[in-house]
PDBML (XML) file of the C-alpha atoms, coordinates in Angstrom:
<?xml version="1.0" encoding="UTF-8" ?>
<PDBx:datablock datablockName="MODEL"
   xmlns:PDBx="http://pdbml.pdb.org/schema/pdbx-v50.xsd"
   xmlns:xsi="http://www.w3.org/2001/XMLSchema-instance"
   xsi:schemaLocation="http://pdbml.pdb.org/schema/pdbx-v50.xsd pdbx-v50.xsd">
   <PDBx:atom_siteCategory>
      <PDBx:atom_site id="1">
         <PDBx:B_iso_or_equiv>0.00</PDBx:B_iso_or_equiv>
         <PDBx:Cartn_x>0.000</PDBx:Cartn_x>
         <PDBx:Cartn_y>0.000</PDBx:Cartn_y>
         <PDBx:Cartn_z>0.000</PDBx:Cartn_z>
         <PDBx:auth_asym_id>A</PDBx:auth_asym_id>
         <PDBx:auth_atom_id>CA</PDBx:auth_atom_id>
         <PDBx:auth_comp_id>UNK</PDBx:auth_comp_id>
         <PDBx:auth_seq_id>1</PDBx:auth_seq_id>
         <PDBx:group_PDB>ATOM</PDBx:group_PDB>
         <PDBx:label_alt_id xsi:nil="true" />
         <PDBx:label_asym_id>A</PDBx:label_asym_id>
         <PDBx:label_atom_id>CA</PDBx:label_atom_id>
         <PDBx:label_comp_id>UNK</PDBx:label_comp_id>
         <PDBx:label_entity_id>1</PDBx:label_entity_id>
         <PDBx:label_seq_id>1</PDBx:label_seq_id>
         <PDBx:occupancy>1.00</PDBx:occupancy>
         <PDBx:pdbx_PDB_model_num>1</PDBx:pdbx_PDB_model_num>
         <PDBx:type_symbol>C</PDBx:type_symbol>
      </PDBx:atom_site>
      <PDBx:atom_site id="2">
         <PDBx:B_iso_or_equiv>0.00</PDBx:B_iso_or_equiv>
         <PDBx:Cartn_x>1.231</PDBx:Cartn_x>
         <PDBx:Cartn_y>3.672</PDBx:Cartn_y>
         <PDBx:Cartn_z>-0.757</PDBx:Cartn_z>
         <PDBx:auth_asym_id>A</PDBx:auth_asym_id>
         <PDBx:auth_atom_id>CA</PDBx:auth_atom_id>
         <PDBx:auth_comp_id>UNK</PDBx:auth_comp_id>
         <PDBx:auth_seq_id>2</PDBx:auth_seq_id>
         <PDBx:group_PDB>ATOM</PDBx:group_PDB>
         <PDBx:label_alt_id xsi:nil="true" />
         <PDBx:label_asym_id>A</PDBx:label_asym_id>
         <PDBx:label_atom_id>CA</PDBx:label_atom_id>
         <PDBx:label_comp_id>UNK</PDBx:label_comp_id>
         <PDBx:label_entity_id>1</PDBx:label_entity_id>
         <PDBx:label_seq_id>2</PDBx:label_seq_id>
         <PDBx:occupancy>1.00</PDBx:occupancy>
         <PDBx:pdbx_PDB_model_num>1</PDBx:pdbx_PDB_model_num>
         <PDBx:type_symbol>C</PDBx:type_symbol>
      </PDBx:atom_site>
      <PDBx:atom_site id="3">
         <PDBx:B_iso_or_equiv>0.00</PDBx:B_iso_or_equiv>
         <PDBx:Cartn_x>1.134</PDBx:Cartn_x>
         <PDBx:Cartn_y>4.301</PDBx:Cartn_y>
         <PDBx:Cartn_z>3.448</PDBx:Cartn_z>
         <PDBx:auth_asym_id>A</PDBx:auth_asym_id>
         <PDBx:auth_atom_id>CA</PDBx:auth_atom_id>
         <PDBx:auth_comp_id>UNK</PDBx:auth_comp_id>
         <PDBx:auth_seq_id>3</PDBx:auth_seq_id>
         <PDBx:group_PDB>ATOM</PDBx:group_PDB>
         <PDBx:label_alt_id xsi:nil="true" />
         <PDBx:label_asym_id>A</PDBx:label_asym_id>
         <PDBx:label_atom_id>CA</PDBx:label_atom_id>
         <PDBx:label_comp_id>UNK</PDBx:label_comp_id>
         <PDBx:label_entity_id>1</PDBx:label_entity_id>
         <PDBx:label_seq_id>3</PDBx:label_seq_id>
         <PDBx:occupancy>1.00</PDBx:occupancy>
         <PDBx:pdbx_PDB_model_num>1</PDBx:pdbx_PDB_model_num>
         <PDBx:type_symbol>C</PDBx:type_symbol>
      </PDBx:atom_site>
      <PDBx:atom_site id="4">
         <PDBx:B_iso_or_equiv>0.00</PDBx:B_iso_or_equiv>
         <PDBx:Cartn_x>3.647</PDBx:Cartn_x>
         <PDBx:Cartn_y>1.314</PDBx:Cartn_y>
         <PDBx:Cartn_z>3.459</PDBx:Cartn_z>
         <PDBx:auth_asym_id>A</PDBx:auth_asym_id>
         <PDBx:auth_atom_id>CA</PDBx:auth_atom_id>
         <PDBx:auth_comp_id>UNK</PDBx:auth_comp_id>
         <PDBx:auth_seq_id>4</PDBx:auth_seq_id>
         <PDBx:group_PDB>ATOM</PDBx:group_PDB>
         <PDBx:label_alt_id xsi:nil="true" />
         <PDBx:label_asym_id>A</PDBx:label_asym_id>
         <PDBx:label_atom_id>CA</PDBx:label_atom_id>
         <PDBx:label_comp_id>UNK</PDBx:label_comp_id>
         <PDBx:label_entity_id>1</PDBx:label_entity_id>
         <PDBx:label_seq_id>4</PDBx:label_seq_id>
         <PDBx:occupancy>1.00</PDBx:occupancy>
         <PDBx:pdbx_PDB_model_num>1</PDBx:pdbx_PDB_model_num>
         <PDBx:type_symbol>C</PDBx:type_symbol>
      </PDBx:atom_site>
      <PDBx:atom_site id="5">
         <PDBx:B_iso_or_equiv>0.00</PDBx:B_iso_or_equiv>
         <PDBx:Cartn_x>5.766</PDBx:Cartn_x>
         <PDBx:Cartn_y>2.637</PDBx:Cartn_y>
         <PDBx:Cartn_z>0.250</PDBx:Cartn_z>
         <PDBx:auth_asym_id>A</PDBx:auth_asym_id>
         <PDBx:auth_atom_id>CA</PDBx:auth_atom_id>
         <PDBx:auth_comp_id>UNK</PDBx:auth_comp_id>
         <PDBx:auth_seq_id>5</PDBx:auth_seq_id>
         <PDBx:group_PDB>ATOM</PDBx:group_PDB>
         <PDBx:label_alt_id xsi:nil="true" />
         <PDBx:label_asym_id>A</PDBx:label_asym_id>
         <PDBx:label_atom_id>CA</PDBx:label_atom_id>
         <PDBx:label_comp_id>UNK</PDBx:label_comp_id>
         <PDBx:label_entity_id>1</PDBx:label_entity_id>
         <PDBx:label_seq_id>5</PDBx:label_seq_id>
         <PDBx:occupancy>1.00</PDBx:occupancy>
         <PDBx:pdbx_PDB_model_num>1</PDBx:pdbx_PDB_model_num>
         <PDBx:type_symbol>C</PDBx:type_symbol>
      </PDBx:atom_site>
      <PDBx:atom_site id="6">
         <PDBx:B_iso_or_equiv>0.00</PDBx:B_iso_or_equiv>
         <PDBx:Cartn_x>5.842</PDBx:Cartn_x>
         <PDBx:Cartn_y>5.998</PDBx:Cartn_y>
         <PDBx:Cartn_z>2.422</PDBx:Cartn_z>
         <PDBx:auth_asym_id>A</PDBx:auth_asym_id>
         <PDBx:auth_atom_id>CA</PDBx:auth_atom_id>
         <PDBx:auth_comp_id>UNK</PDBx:auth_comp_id>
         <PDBx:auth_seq_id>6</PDBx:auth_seq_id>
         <PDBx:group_PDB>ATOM</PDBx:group_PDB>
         <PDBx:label_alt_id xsi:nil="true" />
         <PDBx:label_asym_id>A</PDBx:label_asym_id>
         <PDBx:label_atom_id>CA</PDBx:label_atom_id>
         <PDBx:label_comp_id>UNK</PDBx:label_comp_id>
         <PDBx:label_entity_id>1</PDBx:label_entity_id>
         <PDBx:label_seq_id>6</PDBx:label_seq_id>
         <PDBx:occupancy>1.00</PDBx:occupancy>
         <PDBx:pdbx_PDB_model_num>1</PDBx:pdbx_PDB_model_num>
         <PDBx:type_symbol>C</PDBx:type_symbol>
      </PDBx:atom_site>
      <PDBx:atom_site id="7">
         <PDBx:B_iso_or_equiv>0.00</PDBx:B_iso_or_equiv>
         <PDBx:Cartn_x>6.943</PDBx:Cartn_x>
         <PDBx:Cartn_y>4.638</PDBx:Cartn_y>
         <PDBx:Cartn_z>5.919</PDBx:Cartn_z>
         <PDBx:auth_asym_id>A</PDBx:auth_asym_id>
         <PDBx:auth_atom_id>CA</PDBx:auth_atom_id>
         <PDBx:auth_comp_id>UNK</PDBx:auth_comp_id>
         <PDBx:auth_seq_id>7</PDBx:auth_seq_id>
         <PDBx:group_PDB>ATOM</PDBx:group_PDB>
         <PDBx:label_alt_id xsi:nil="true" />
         <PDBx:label_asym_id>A</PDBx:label_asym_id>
         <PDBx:label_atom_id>CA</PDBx:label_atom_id>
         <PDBx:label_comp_id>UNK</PDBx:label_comp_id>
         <PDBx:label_entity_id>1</PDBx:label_entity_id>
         <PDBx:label_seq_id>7</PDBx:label_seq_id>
         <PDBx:occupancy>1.00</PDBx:occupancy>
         <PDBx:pdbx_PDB_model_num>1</PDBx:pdbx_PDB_model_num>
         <PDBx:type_symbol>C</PDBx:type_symbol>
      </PDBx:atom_site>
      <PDBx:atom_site id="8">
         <PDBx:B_iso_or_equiv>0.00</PDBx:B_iso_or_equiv>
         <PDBx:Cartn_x>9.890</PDBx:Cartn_x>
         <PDBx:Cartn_y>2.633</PDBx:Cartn_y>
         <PDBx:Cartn_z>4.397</PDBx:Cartn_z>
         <PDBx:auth_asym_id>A</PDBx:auth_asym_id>
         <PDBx:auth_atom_id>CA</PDBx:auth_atom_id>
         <PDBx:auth_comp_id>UNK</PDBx:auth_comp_id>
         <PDBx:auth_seq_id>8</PDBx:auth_seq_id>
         <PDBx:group_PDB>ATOM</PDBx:group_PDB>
         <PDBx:label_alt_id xsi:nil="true" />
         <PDBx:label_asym_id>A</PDBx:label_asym_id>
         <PDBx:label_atom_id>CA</PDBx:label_atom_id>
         <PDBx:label_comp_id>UNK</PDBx:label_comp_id>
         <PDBx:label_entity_id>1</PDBx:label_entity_id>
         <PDBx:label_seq_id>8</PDBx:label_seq_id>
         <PDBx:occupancy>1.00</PDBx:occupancy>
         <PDBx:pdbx_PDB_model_num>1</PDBx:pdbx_PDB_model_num>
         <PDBx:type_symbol>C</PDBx:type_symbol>
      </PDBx:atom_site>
      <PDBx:atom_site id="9">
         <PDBx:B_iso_or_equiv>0.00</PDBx:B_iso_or_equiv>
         <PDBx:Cartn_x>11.053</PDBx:Cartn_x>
         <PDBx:Cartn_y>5.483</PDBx:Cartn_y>
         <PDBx:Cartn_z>1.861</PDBx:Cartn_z>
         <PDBx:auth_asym_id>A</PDBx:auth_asym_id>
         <PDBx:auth_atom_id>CA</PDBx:auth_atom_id>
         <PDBx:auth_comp_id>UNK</PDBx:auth_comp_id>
         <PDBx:auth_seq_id>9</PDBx:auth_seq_id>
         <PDBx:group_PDB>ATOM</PDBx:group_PDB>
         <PDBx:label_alt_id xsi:nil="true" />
         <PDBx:label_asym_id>A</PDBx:label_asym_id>
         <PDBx:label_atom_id>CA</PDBx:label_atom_id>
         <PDBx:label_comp_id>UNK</PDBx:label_comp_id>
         <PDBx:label_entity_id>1</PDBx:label_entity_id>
         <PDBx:label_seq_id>9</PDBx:label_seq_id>
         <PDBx:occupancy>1.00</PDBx:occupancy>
         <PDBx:pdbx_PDB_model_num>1</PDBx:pdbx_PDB_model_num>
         <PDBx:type_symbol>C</PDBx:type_symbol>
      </PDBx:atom_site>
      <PDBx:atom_site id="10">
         <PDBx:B_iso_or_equiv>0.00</PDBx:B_iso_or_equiv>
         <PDBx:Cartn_x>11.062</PDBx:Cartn_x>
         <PDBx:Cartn_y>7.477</PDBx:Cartn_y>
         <PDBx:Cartn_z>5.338</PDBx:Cartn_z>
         <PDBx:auth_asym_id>A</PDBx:auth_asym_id>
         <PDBx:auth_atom_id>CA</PDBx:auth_atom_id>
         <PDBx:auth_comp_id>UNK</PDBx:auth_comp_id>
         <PDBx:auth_seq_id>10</PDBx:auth_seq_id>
         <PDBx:group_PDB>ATOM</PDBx:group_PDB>
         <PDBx:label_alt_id xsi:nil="true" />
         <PDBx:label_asym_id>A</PDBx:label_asym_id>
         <PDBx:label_atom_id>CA</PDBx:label_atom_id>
         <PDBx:label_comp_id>UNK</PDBx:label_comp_id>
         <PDBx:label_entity_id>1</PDBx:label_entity_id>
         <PDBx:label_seq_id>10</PDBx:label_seq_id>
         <PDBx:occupancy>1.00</PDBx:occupancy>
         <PDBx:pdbx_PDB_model_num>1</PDBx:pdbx_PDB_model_num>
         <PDBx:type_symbol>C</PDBx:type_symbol>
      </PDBx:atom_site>
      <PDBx:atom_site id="11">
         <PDBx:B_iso_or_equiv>0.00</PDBx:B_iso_or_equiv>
         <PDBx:Cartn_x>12.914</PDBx:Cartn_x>
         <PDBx:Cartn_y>5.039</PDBx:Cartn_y>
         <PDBx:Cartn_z>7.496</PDBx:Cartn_z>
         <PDBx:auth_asym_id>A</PDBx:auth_asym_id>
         <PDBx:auth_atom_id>CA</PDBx:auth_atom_id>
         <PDBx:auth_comp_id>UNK</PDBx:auth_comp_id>
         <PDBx:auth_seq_id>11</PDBx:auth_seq_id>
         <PDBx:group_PDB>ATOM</PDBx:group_PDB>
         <PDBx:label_alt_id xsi:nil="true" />
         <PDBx:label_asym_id>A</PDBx:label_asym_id>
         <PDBx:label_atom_id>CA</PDBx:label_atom_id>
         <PDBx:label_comp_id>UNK</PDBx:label_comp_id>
         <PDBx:label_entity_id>1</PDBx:label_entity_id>
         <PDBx:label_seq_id>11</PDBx:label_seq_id>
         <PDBx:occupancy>1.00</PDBx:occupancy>
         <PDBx:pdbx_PDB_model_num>1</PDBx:pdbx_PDB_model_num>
         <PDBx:type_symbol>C</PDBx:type_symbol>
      </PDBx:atom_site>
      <PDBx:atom_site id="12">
         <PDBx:B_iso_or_equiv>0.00</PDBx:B_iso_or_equiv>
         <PDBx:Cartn_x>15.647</PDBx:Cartn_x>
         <PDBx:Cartn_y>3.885</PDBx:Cartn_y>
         <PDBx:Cartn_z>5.111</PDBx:Cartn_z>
         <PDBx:auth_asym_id>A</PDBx:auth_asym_id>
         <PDBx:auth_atom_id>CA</PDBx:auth_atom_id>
         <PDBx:auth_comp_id>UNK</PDBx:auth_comp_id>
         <PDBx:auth_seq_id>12</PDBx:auth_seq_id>
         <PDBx:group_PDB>ATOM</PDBx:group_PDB>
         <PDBx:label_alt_id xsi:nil="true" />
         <PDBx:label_asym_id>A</PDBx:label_asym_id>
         <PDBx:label_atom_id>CA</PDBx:label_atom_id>
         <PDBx:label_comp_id>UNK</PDBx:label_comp_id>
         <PDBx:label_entity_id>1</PDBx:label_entity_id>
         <PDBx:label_seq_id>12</PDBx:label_seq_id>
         <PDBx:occupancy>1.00</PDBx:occupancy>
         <PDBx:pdbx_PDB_model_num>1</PDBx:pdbx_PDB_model_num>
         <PDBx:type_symbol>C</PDBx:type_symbol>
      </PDBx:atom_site>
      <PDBx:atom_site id="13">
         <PDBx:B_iso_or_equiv>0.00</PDBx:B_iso_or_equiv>
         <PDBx:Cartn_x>16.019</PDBx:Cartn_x>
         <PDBx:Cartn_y>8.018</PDBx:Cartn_y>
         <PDBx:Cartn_z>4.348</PDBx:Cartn_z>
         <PDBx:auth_asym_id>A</PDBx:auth_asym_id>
         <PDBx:auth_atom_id>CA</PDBx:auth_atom_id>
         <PDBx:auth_comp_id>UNK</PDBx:auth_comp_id>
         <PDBx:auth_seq_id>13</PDBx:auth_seq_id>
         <PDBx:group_PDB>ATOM</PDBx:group_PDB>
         <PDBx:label_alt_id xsi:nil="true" />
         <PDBx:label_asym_id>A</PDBx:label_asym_id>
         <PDBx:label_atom_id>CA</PDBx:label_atom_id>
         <PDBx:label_comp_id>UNK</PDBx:label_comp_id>
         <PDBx:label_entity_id>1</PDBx:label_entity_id>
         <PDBx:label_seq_id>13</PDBx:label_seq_id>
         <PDBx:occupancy>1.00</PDBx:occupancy>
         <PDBx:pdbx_PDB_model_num>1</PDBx:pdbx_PDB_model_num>
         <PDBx:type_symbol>C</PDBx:type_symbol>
      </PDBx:atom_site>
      <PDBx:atom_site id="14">
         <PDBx:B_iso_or_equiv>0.00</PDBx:B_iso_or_equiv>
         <PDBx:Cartn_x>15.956</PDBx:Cartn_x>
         <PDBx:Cartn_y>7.780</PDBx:Cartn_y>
         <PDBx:Cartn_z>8.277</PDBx:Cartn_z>
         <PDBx:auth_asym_id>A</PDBx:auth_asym_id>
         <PDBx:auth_atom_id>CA</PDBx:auth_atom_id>
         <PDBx:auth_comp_id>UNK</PDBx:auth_comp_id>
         <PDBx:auth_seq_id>14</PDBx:auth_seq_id>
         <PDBx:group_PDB>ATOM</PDBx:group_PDB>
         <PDBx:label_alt_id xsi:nil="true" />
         <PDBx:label_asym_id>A</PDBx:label_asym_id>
         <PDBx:label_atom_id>CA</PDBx:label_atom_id>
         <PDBx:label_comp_id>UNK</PDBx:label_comp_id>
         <PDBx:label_entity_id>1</PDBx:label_entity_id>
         <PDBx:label_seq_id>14</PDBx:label_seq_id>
         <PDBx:occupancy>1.00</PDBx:occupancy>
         <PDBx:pdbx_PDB_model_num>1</PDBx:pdbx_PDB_model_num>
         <PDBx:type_symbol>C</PDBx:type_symbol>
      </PDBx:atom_site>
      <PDBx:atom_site id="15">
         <PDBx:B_iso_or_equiv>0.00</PDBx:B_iso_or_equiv>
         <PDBx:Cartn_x>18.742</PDBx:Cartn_x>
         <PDBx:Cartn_y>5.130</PDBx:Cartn_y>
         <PDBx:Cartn_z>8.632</PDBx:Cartn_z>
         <PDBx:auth_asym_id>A</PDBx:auth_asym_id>
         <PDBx:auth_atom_id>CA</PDBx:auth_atom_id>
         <PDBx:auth_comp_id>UNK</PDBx:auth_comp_id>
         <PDBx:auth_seq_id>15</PDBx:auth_seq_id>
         <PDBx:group_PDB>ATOM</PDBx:group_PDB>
         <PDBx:label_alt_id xsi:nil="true" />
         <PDBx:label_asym_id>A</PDBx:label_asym_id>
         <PDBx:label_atom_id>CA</PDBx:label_atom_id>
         <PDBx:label_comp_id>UNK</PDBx:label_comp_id>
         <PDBx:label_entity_id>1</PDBx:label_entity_id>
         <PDBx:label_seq_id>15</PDBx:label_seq_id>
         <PDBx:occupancy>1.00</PDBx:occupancy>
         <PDBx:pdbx_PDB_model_num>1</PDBx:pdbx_PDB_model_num>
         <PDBx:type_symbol>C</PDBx:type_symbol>
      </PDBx:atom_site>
      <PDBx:atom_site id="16">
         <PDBx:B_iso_or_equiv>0.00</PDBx:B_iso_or_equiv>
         <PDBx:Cartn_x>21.121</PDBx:Cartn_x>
         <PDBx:Cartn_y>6.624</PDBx:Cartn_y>
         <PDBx:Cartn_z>5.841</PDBx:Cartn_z>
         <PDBx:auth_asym_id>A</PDBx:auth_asym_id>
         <PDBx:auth_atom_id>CA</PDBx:auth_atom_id>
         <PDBx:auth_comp_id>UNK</PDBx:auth_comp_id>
         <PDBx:auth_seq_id>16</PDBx:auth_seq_id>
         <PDBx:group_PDB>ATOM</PDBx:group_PDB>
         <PDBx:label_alt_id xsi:nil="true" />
         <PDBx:label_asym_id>A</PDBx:label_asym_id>
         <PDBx:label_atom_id>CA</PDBx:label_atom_id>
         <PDBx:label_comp_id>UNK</PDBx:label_comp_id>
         <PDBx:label_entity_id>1</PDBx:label_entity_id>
         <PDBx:label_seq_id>16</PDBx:label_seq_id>
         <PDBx:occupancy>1.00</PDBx:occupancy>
         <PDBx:pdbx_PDB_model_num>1</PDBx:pdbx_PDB_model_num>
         <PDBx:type_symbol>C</PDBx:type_symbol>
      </PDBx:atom_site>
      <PDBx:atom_site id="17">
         <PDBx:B_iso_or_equiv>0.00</PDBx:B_iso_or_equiv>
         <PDBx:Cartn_x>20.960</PDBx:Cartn_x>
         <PDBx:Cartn_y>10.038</PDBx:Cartn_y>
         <PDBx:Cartn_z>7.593</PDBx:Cartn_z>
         <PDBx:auth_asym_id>A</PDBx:auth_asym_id>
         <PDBx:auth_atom_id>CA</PDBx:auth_atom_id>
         <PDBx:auth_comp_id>UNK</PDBx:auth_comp_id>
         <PDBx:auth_seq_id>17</PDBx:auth_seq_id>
         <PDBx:group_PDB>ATOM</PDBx:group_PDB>
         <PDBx:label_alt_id xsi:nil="true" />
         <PDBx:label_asym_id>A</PDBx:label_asym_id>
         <PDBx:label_atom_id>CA</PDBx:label_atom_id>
         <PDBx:label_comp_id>UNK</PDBx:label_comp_id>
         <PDBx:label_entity_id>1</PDBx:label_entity_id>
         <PDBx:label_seq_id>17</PDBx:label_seq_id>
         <PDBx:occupancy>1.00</PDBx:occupancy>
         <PDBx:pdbx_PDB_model_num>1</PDBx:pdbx_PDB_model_num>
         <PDBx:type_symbol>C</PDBx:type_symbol>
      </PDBx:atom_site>
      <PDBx:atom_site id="18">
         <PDBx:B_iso_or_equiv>0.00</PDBx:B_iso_or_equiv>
         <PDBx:Cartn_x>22.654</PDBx:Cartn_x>
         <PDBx:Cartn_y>8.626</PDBx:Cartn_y>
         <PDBx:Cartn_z>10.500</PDBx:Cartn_z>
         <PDBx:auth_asym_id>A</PDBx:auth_asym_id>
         <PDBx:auth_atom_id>CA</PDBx:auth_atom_id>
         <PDBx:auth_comp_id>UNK</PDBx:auth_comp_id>
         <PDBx:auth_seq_id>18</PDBx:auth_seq_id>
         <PDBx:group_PDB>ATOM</PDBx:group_PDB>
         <PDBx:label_alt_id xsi:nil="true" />
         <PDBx:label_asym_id>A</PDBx:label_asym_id>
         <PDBx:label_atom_id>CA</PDBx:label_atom_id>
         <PDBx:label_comp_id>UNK</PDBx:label_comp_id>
         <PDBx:label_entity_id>1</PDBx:label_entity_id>
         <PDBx:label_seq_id>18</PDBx:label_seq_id>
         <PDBx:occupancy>1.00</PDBx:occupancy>
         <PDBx:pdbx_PDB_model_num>1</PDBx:pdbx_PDB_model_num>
         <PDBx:type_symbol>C</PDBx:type_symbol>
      </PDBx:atom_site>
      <PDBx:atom_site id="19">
         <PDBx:B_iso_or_equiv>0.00</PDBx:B_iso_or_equiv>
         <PDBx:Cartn_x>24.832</PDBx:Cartn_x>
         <PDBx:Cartn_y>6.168</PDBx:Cartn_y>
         <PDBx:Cartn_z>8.646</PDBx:Cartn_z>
         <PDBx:auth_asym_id>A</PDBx:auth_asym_id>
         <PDBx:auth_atom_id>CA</PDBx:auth_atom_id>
         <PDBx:auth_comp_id>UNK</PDBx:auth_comp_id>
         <PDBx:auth_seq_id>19</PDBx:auth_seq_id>
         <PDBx:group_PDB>ATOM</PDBx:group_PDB>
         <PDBx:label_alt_id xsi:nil="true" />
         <PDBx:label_asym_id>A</PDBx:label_asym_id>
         <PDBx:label_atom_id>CA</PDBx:label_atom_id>
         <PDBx:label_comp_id>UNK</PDBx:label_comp_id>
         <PDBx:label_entity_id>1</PDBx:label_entity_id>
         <PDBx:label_seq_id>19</PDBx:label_seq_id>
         <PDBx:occupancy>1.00</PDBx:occupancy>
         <PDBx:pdbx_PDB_model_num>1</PDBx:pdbx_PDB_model_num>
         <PDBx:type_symbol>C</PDBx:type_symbol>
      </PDBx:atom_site>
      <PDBx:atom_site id="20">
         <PDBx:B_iso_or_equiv>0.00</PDBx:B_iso_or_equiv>
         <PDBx:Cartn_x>26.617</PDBx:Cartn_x>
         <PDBx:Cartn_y>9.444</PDBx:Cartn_y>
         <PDBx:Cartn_z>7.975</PDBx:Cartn_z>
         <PDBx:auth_asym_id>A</PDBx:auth_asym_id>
         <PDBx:auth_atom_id>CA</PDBx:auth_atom_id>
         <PDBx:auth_comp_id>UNK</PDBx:auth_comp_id>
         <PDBx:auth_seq_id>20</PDBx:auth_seq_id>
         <PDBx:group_PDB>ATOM</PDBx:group_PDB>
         <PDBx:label_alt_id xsi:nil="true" />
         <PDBx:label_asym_id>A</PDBx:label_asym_id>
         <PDBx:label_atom_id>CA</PDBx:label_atom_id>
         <PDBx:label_comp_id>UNK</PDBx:label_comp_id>
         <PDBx:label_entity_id>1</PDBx:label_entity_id>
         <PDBx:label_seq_id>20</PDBx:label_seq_id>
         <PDBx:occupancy>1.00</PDBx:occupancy>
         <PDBx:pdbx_PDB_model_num>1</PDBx:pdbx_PDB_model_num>
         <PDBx:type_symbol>C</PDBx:type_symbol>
      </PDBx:atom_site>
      <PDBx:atom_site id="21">
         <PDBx:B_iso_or_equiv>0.00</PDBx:B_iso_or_equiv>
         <PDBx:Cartn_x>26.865</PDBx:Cartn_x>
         <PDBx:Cartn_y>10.377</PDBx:Cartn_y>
         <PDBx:Cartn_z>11.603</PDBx:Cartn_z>
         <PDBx:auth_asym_id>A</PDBx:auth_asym_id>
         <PDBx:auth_atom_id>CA</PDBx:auth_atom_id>
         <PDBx:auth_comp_id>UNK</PDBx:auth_comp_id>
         <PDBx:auth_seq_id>21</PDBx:auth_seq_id>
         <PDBx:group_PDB>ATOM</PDBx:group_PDB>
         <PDBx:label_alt_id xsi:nil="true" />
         <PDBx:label_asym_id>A</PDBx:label_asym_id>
         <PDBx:label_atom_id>CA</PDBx:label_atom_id>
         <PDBx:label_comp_id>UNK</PDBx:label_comp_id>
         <PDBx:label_entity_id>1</PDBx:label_entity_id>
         <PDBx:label_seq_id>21</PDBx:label_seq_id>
         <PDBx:occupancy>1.00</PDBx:occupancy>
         <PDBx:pdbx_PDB_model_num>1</PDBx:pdbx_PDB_model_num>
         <PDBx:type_symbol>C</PDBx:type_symbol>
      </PDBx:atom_site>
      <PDBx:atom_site id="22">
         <PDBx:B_iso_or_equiv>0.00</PDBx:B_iso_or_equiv>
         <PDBx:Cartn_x>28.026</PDBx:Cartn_x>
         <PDBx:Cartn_y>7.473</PDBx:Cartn_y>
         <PDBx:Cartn_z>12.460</PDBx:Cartn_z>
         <PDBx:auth_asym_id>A</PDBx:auth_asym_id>
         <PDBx:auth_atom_id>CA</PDBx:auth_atom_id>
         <PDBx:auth_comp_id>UNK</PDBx:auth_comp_id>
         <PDBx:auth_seq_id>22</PDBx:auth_seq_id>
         <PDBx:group_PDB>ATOM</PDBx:group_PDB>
         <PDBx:label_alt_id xsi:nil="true" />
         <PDBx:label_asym_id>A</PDBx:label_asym_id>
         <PDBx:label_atom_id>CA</PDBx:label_atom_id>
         <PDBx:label_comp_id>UNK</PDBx:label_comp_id>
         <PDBx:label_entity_id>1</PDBx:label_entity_id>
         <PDBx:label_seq_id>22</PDBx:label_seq_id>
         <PDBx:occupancy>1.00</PDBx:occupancy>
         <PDBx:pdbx_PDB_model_num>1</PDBx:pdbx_PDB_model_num>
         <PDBx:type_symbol>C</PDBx:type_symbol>
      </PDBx:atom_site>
      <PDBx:atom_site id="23">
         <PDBx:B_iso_or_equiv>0.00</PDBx:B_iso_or_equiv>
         <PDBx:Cartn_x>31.818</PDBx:Cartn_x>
         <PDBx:Cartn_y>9.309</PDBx:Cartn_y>
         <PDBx:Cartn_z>13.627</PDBx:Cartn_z>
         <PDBx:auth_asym_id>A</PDBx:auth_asym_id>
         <PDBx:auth_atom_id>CA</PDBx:auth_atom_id>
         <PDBx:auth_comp_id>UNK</PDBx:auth_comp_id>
         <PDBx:auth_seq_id>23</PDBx:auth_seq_id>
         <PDBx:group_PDB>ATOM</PDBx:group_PDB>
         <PDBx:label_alt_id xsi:nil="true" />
         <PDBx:label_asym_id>A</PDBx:label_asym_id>
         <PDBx:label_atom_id>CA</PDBx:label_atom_id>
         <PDBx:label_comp_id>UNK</PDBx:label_comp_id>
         <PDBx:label_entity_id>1</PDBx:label_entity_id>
         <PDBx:label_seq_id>23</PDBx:label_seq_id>
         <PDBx:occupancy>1.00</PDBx:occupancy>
         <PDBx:pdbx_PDB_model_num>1</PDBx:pdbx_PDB_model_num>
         <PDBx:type_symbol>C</PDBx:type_symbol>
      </PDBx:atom_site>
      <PDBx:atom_site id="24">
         <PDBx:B_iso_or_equiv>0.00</PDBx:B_iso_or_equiv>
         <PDBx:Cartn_x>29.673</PDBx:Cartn_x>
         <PDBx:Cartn_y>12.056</PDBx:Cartn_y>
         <PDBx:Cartn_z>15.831</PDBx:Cartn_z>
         <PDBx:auth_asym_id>A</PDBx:auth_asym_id>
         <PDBx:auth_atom_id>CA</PDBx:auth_atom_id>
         <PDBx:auth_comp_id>UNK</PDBx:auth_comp_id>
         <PDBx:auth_seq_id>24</PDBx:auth_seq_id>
         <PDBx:group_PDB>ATOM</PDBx:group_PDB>
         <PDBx:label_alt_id xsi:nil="true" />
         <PDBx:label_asym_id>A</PDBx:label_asym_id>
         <PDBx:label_atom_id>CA</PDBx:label_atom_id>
         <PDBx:label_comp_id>UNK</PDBx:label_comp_id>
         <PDBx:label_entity_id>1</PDBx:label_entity_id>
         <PDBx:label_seq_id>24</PDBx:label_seq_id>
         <PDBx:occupancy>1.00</PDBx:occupancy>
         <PDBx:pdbx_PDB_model_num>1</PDBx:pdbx_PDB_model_num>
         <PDBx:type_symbol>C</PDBx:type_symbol>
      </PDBx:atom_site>
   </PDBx:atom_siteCategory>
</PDBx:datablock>
């Protein structure tokens, strides 16, 4: 479902955000 599509686009944008904070 699009609501599912959303949530996932969101939490890998999520997870590679703080892949590159990973040194901090």
């Amino acid at each position: 479902p699009p609501v599912a599509l959303a949530a996932t686009a969101q939490l890998a944008g999520w997870r590679d955000a703080l892949q590159d904070r990973l040194p901090l």
